[in-house]
N, C-alpha and C. Protein backbone atom coordinates (compact mmCIF):
# COMPACT_ATOMS: atom_id res chain seq x y z
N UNK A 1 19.84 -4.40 -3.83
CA UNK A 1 20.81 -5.25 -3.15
C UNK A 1 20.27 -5.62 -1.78
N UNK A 2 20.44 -7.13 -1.57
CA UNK A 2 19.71 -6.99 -0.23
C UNK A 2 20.91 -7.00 0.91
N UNK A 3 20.41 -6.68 2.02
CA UNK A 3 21.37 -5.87 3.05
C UNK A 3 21.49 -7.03 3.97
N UNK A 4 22.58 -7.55 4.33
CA UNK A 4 22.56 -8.48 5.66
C UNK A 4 21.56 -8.15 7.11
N UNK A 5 21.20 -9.55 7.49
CA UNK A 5 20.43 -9.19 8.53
C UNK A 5 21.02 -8.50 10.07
N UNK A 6 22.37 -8.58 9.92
CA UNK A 6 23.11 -7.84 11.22
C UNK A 6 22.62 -6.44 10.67
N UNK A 7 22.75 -5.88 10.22
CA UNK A 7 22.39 -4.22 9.49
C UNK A 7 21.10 -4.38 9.82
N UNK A 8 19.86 -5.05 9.93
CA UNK A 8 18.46 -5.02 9.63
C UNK A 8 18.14 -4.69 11.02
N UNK A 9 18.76 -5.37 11.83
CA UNK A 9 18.47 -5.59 13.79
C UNK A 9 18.06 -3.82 14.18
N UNK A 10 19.26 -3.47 13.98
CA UNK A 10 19.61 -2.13 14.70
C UNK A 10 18.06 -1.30 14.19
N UNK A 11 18.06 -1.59 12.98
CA UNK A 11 17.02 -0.71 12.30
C UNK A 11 15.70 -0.98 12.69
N UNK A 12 14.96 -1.97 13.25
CA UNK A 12 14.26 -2.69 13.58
C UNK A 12 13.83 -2.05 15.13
N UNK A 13 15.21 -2.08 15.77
CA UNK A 13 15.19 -1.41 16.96
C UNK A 13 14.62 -0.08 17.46
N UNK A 14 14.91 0.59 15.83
CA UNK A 14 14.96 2.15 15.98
C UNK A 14 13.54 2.26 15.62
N UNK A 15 12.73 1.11 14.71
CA UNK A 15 11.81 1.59 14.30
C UNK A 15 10.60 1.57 15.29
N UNK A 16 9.69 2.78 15.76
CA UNK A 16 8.20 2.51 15.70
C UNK A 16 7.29 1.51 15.70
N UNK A 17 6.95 0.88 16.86
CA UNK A 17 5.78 0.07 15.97
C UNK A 17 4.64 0.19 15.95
N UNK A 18 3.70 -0.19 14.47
CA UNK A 18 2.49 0.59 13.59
C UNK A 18 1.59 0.97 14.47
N UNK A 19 0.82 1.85 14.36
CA UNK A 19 -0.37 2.04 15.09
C UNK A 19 -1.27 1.04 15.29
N UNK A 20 -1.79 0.87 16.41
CA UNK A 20 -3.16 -0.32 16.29
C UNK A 20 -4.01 0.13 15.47
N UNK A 21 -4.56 -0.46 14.49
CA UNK A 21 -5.41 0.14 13.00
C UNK A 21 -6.67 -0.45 14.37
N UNK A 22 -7.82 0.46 13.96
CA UNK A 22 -9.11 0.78 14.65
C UNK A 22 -10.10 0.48 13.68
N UNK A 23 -11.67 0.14 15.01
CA UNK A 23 -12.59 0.03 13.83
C UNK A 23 -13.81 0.26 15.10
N UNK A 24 -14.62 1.50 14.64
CA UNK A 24 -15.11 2.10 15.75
C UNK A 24 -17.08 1.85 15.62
N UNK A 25 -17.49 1.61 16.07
CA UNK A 25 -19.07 1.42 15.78
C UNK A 25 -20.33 2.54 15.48
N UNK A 26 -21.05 3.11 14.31
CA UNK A 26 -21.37 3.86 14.29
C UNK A 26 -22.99 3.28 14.19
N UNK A 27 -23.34 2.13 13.67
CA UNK A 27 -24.53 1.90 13.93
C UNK A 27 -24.50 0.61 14.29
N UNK A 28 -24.33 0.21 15.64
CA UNK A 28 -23.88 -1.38 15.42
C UNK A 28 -24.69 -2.34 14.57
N UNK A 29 -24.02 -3.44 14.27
CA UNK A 29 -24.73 -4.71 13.32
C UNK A 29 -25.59 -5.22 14.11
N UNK A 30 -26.10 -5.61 12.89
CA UNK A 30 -27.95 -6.16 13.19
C UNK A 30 -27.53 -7.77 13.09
N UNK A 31 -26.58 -8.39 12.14
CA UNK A 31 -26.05 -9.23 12.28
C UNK A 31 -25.14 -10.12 13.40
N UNK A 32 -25.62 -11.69 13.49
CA UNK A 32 -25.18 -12.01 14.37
C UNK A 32 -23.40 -12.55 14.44
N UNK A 33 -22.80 -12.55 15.26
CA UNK A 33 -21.65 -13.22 15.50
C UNK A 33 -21.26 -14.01 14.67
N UNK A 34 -20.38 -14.44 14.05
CA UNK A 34 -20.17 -15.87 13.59
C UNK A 34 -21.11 -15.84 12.06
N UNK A 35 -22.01 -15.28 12.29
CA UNK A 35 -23.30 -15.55 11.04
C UNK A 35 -22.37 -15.51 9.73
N UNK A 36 -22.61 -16.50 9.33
CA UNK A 36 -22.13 -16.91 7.35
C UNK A 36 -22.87 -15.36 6.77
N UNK A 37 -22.13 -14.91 6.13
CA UNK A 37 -22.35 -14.08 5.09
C UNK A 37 -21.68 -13.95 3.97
N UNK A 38 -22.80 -13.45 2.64
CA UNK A 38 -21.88 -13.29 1.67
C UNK A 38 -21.87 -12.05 1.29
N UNK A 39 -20.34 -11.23 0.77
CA UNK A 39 -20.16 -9.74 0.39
C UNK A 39 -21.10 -10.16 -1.65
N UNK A 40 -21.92 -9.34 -1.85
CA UNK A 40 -22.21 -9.67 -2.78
C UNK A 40 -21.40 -8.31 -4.28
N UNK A 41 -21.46 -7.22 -3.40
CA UNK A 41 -20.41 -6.30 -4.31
C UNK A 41 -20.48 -5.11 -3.66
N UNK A 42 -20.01 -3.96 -3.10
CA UNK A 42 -19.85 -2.53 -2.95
C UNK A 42 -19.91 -1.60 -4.03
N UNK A 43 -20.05 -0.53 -3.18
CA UNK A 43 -19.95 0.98 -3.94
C UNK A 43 -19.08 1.66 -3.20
N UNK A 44 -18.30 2.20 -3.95
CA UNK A 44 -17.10 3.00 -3.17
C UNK A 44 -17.01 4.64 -3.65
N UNK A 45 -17.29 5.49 -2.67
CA UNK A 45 -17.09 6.83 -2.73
C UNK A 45 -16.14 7.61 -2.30
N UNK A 46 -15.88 8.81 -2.19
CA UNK A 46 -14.65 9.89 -1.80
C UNK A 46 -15.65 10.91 -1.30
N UNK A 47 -14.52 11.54 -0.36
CA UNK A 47 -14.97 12.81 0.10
C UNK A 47 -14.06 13.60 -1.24
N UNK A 48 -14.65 15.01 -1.16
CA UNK A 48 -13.67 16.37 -1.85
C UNK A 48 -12.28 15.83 -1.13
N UNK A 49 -11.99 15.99 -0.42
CA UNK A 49 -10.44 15.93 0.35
C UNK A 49 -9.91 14.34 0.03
N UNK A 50 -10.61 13.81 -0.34
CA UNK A 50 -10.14 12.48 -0.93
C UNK A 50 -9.36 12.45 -1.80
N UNK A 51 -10.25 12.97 -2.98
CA UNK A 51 -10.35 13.19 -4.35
C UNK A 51 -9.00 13.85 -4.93
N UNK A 52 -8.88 14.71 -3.80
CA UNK A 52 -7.45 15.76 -4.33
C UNK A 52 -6.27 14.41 -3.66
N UNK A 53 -6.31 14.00 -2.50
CA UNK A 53 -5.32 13.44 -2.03
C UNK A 53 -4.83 12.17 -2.89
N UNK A 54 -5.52 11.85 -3.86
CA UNK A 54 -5.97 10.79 -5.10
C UNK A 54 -5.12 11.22 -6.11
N UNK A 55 -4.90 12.49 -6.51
CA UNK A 55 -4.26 12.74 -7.24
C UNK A 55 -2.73 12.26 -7.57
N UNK A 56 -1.72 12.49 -6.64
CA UNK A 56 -0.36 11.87 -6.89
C UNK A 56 -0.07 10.44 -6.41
N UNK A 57 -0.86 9.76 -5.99
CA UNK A 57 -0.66 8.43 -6.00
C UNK A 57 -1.42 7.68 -7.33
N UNK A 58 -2.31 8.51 -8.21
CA UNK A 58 -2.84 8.18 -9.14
C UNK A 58 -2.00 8.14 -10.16
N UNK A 59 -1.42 9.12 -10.41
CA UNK A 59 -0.41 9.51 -11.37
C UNK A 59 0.77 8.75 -11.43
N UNK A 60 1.23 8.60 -10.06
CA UNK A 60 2.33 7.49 -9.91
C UNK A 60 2.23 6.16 -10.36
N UNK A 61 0.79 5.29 -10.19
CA UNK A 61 -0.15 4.27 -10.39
C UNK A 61 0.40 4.26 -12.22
N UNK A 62 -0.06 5.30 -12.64
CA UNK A 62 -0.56 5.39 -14.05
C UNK A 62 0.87 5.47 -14.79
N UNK A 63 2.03 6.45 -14.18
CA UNK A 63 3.66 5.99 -15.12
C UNK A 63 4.07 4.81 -14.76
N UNK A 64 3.70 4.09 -13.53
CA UNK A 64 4.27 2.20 -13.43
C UNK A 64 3.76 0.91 -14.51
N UNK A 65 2.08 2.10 -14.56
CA UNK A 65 1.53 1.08 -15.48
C UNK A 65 1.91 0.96 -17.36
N UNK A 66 2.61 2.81 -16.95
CA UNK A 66 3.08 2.77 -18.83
C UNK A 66 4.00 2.25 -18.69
N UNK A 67 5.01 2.31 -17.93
CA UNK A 67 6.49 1.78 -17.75
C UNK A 67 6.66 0.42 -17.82
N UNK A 68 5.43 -0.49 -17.12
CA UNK A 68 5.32 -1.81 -17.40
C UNK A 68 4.61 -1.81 -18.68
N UNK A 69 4.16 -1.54 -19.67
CA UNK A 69 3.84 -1.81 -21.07
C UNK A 69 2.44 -2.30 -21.20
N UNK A 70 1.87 -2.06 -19.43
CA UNK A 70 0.32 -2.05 -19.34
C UNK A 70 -0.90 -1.05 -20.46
N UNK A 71 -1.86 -1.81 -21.02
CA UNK A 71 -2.86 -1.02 -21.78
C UNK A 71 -3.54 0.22 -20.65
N UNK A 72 -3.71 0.91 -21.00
CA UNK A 72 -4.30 1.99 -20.53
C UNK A 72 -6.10 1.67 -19.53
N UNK A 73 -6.20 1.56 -18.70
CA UNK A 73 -7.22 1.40 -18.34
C UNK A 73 -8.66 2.11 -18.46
N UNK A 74 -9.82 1.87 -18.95
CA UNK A 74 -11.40 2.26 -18.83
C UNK A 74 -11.59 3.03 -17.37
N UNK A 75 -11.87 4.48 -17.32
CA UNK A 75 -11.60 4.86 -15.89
C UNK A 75 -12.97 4.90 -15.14
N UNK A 76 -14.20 4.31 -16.15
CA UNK A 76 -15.42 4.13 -15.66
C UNK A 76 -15.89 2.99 -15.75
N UNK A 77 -14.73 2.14 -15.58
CA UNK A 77 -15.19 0.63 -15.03
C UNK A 77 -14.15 -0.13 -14.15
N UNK A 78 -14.79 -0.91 -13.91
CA UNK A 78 -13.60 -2.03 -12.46
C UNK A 78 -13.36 -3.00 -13.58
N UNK A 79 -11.58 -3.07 -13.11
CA UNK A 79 -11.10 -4.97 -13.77
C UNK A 79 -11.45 -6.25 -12.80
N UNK A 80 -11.99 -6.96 -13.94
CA UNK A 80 -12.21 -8.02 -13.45
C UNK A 80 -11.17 -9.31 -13.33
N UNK A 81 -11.73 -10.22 -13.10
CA UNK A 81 -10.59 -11.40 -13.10
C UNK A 81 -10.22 -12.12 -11.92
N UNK A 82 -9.13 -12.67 -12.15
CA UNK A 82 -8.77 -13.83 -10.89
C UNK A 82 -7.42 -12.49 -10.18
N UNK A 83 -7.03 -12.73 -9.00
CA UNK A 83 -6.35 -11.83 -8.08
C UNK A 83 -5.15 -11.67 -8.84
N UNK A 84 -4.63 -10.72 -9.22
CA UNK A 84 -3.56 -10.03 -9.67
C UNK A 84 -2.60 -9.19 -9.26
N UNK A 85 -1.99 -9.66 -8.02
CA UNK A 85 -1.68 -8.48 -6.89
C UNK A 85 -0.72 -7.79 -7.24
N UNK A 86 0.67 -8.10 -8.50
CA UNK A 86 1.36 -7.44 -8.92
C UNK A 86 0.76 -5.78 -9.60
N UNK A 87 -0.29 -6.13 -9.95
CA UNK A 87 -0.71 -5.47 -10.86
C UNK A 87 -1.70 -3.94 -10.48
N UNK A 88 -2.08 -4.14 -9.10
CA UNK A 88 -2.85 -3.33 -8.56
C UNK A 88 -1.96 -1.78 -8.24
N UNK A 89 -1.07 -1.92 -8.20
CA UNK A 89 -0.11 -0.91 -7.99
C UNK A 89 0.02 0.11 -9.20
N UNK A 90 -0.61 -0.34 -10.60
CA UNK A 90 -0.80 0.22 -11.60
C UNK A 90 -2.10 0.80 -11.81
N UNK A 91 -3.17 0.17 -10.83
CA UNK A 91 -3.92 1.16 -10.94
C UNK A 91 -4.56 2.21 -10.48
N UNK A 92 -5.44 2.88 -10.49
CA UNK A 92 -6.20 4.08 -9.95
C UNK A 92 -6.46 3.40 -8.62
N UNK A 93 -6.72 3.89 -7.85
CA UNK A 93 -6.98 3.95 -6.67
C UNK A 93 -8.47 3.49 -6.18
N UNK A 94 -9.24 4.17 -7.31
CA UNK A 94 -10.66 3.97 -7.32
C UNK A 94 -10.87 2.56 -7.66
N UNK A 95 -9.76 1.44 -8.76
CA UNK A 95 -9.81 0.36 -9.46
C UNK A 95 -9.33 -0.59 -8.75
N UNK A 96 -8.47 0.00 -7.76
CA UNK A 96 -7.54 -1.10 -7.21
C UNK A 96 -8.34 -1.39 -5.51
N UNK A 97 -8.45 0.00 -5.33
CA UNK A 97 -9.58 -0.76 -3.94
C UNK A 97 -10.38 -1.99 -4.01
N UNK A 98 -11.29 -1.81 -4.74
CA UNK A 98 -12.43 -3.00 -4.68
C UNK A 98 -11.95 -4.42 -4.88
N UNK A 99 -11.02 -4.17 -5.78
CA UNK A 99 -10.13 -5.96 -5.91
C UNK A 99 -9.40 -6.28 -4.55
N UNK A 100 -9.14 -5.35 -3.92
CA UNK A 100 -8.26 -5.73 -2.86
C UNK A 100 -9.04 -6.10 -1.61
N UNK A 101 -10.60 -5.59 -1.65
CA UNK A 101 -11.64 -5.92 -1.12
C UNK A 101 -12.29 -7.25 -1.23
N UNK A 102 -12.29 -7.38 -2.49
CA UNK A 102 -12.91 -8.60 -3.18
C UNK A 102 -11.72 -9.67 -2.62
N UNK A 103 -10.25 -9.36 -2.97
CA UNK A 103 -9.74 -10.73 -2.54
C UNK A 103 -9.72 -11.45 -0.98
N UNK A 104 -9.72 -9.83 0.06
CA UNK A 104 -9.83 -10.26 1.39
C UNK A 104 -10.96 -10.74 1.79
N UNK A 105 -12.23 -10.12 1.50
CA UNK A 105 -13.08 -11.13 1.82
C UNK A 105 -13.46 -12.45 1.57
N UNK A 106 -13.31 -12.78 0.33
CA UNK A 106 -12.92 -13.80 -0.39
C UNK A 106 -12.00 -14.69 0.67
N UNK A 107 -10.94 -14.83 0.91
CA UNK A 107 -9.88 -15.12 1.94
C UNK A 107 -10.53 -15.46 3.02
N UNK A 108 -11.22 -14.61 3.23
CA UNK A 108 -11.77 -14.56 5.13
C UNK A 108 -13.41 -15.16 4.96
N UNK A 109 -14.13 -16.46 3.79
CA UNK A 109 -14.95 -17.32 3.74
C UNK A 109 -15.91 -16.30 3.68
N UNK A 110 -16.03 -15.17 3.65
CA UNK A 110 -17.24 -14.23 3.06
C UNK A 110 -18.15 -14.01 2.30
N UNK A 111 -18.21 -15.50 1.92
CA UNK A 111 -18.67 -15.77 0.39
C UNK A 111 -20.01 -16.53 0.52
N UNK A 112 -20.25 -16.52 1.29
CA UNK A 112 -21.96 -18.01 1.12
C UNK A 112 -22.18 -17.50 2.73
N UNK A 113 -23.95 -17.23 2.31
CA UNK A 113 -24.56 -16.89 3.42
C UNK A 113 -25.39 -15.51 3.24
N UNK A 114 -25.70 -15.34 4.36
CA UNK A 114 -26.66 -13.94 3.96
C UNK A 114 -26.06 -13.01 3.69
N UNK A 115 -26.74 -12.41 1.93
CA UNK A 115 -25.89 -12.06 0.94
C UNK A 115 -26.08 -10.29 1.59
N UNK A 116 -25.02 -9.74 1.41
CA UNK A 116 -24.65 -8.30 2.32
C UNK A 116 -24.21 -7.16 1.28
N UNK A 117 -24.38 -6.42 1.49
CA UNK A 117 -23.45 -5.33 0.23
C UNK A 117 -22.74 -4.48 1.07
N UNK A 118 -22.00 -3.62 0.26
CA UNK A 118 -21.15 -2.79 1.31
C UNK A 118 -21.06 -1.30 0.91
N UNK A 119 -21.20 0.00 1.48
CA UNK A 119 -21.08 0.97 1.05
C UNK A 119 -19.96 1.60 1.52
N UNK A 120 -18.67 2.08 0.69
CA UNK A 120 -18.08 2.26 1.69
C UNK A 120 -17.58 4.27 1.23
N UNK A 121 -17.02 5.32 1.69
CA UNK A 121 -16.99 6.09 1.78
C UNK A 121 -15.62 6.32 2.08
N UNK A 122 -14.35 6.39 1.26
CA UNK A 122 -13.16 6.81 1.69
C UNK A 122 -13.22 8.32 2.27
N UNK A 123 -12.56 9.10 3.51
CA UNK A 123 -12.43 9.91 3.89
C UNK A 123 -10.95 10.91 3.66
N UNK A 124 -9.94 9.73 3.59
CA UNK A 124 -8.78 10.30 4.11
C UNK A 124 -7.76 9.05 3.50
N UNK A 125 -6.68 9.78 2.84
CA UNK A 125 -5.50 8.72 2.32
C UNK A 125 -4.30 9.93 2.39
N UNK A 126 -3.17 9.48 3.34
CA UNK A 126 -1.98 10.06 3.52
C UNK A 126 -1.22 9.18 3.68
N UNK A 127 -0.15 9.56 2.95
CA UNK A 127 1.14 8.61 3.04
C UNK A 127 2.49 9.48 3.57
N UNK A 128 2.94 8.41 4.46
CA UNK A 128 4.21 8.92 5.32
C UNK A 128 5.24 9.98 3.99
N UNK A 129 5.86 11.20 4.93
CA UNK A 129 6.71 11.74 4.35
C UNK A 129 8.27 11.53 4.93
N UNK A 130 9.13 11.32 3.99
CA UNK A 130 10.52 11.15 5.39
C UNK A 130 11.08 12.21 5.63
N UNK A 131 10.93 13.70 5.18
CA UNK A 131 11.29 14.88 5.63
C UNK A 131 10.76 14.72 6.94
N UNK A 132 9.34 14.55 7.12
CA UNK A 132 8.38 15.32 8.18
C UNK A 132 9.05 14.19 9.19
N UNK A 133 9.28 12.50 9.40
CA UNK A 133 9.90 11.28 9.85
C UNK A 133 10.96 11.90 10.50
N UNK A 134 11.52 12.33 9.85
CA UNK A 134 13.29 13.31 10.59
C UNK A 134 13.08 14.32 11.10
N UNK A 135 12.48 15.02 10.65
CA UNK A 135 12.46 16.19 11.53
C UNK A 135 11.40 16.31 12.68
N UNK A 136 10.34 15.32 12.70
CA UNK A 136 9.70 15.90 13.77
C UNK A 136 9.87 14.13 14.60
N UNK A 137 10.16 13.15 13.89
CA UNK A 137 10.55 12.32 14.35
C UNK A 137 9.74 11.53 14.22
N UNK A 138 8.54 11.39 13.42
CA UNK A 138 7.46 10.20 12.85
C UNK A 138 6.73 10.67 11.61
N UNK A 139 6.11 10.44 11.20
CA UNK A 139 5.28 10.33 10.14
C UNK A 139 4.54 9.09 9.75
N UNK A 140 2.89 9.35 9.28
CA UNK A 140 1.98 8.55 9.26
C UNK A 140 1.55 8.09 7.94
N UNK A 141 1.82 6.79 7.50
CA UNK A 141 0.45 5.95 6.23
C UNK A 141 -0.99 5.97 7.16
N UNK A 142 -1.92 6.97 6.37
CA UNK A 142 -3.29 6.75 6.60
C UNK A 142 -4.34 6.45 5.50
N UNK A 143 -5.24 5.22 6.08
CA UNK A 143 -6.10 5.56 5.45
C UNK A 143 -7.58 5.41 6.47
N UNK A 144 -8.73 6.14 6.17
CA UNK A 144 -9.69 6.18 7.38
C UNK A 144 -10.84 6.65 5.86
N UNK A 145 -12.27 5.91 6.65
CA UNK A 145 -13.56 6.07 5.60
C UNK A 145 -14.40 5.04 6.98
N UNK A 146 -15.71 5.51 6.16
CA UNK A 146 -16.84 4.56 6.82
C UNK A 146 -17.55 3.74 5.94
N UNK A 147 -17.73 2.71 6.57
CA UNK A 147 -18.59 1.42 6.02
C UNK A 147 -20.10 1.12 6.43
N UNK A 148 -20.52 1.37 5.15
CA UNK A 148 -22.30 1.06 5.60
C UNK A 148 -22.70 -0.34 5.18
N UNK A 149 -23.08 -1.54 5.95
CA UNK A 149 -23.59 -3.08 5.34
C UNK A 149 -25.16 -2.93 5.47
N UNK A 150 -25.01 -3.70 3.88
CA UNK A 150 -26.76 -3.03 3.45
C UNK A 150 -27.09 -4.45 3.37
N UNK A 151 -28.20 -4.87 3.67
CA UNK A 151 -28.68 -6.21 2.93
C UNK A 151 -29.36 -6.05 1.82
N UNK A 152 -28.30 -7.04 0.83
CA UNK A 152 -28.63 -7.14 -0.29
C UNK A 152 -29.95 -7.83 -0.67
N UNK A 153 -30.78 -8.48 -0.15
CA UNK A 153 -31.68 -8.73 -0.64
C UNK A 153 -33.09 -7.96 -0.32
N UNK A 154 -33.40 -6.75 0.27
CA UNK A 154 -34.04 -5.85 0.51
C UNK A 154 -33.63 -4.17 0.40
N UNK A 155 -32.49 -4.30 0.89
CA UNK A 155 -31.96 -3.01 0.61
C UNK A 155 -31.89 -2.43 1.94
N UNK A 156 -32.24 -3.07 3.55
CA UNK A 156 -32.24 -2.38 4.81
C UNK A 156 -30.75 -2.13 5.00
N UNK A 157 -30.86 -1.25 6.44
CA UNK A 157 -29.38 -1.12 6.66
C UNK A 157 -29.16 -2.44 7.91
N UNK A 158 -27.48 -2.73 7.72
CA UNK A 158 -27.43 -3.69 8.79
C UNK A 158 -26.49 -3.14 9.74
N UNK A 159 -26.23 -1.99 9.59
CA UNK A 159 -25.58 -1.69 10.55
C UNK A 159 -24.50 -0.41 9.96
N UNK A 160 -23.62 0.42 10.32
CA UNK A 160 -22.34 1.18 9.83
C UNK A 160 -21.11 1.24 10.96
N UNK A 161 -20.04 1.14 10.68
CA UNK A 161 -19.10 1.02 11.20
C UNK A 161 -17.68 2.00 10.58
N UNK A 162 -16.82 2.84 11.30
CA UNK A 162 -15.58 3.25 10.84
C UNK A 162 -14.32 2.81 11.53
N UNK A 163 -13.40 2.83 10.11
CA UNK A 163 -12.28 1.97 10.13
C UNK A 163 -11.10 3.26 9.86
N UNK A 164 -10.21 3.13 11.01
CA UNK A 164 -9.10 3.83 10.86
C UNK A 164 -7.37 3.15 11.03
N UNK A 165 -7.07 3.33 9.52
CA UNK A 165 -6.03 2.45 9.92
C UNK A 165 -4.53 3.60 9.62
N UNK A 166 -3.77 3.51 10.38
CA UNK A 166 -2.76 4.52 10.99
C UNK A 166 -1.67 3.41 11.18
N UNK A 167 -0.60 4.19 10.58
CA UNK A 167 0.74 2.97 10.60
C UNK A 167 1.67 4.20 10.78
N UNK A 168 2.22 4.28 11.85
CA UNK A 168 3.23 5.33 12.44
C UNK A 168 4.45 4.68 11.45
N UNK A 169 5.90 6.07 11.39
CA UNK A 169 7.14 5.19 11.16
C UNK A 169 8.14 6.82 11.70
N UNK A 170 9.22 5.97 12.25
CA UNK A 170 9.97 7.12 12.83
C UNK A 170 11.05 7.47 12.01
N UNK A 171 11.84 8.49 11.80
CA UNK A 171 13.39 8.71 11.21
C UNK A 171 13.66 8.27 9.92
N UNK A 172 14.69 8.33 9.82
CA UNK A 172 15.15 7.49 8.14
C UNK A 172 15.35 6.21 8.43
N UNK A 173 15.56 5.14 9.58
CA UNK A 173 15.62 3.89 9.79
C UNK A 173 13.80 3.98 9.69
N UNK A 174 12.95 4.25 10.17
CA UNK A 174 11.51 3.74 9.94
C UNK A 174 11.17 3.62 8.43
N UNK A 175 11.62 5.19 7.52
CA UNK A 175 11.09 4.81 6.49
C UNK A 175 11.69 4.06 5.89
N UNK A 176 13.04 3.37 6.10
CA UNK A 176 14.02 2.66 5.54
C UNK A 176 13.77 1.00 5.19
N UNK A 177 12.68 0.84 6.18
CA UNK A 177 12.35 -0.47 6.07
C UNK A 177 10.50 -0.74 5.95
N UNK A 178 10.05 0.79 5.90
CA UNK A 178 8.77 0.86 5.49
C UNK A 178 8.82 0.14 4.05
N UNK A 179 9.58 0.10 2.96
CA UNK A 179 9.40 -0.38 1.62
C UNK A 179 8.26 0.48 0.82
N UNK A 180 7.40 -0.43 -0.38
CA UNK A 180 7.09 -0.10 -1.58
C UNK A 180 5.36 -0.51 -1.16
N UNK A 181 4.60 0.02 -2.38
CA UNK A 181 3.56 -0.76 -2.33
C UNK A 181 2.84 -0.34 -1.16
N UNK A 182 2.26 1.21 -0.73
CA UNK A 182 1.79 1.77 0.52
C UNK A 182 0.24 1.52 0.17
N UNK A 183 0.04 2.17 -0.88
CA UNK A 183 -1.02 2.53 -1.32
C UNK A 183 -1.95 1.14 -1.09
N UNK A 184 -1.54 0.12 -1.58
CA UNK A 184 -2.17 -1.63 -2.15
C UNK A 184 -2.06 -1.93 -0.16
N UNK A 185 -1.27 -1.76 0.79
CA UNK A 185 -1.06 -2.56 1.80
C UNK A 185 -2.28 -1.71 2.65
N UNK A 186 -2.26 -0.51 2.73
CA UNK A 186 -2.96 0.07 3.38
C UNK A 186 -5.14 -0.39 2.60
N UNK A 187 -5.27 -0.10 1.67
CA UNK A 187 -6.38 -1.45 1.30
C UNK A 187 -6.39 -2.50 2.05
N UNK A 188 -5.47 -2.87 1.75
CA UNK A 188 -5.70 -4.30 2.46
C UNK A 188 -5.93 -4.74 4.00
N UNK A 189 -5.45 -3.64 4.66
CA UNK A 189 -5.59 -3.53 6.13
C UNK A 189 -6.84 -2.71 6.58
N UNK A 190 -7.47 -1.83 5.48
CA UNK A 190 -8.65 -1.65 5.75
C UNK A 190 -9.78 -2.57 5.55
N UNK A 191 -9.03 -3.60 4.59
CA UNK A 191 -10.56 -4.40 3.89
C UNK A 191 -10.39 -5.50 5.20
N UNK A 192 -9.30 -6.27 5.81
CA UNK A 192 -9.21 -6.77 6.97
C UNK A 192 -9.35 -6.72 8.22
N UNK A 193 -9.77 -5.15 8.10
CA UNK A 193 -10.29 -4.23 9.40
C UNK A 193 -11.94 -4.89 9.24
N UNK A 194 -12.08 -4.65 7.66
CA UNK A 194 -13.89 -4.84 7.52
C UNK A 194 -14.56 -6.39 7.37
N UNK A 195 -13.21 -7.08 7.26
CA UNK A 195 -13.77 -8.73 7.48
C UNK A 195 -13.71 -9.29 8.80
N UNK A 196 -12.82 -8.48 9.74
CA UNK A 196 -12.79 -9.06 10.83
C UNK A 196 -14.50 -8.66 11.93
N UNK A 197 -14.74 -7.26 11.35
CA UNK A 197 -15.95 -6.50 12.08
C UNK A 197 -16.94 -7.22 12.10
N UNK A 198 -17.24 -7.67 10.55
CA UNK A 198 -17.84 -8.31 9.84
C UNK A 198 -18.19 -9.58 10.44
N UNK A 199 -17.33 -10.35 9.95
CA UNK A 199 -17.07 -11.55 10.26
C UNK A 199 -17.41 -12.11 11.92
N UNK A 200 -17.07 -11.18 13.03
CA UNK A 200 -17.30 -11.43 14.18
C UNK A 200 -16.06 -11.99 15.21
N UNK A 201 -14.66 -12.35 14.03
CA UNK A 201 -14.33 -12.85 14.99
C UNK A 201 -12.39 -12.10 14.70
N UNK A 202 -11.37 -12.57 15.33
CA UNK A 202 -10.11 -11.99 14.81
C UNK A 202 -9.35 -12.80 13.44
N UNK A 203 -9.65 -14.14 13.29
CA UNK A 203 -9.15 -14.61 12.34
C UNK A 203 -9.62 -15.69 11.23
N UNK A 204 -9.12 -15.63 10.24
CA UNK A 204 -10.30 -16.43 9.59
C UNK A 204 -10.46 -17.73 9.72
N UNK A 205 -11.58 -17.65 9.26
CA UNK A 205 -12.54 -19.71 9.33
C UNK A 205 -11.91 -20.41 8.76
């Protein structure tokens, strides 16, 4: 049911606003400013502490996808295709990253130019609790990993960079209007963390 916007104000008021999501320099780019590049494909890894934190958002992923009458997915391959954003929420975590990668850069003209690859290394995925929100009076969506850009047509490094993106929310009014879909938004604010680094500039061409 949707709630009138006089009810929405107050809540709005009460809420937190997100952390500035970060993106910190660990080997700066060899690449210039502005320079056209194209993402040509990544490799995406986990730490141990990943891997476990993977677990119940996986599972959750996987009863939306039976519940929607989705086929069961190949868990040693990526879906392909044209952008499907309903649909990413059904999958693994490991499946749904890279599309959500692929579409932002894609978006942000990443596509033609000196062709780049990406290595990237998830560290850390936490999602806000609203017990911990009330009682201690916030709670955090995280996700944080490092990014290595390789050039694809030799294999050098062009540089590594880490991306931490942190979205505070306070009380039961924060998580109240936090909504659905943590897992897919938080991707997406990392892969926009890595087109903007990238890219050179704050918004796209």
């Amino acid at each position: 049911m949707r709630r009138p916007l006089a009810f929405l104000v107050p809540l709005l008021l009460l809420a937190p606003t997100a952390q500035a999501r970060q993106v910190r320099a660990i080997q700066p780019l060899t690449l210039i400013a502005g320079q056209p590049v194209r993402v040509t494909g990544m490799d995406l890894e986990f730490t141990g502490q990943m891997l476990a934190e993977m677990v119940e958002s996986d599972a959750k992923a996987a009863r939306k996808r039976a519940e929607d009458g989705l086929p069961a997915l190949d868990p040693t391959s990526y879906p392909a295709g044209p952008p499907d954003g309903a649909r990413y929420a059904t999958m693994p975590f490991k499946q749904m990253f890279p599309l959500v990668m692929r579409d932002v850069t894609r978006d942000w003209k990443l596509d033609s130019g000196t062709p780049i690859f990406l290595r990237v290394t998830i560290d850390r995925l936490h999602t806000a609790d609203a017990a911990m929100a009330i009682i201690i009076g916030a709670s955090w969506d995280i996700l944080q990993g490092n990014v290595d850009v390789i050039d694809a047509a030799n294999g050098a490094s062009l540089g590594s960079f880490r991306v931490e993106v942190q979205n505070s929310h306070g009380g039961w009014a924060g998580m109240l209007i936090r909504g659905g879909g943590i897992r897919e938004e938080l991707a997406e604010e990392f892969s926009l963390e890595v087109s903007r680094y990238i890219a050179g500039r704050k918004k796209k061409g």
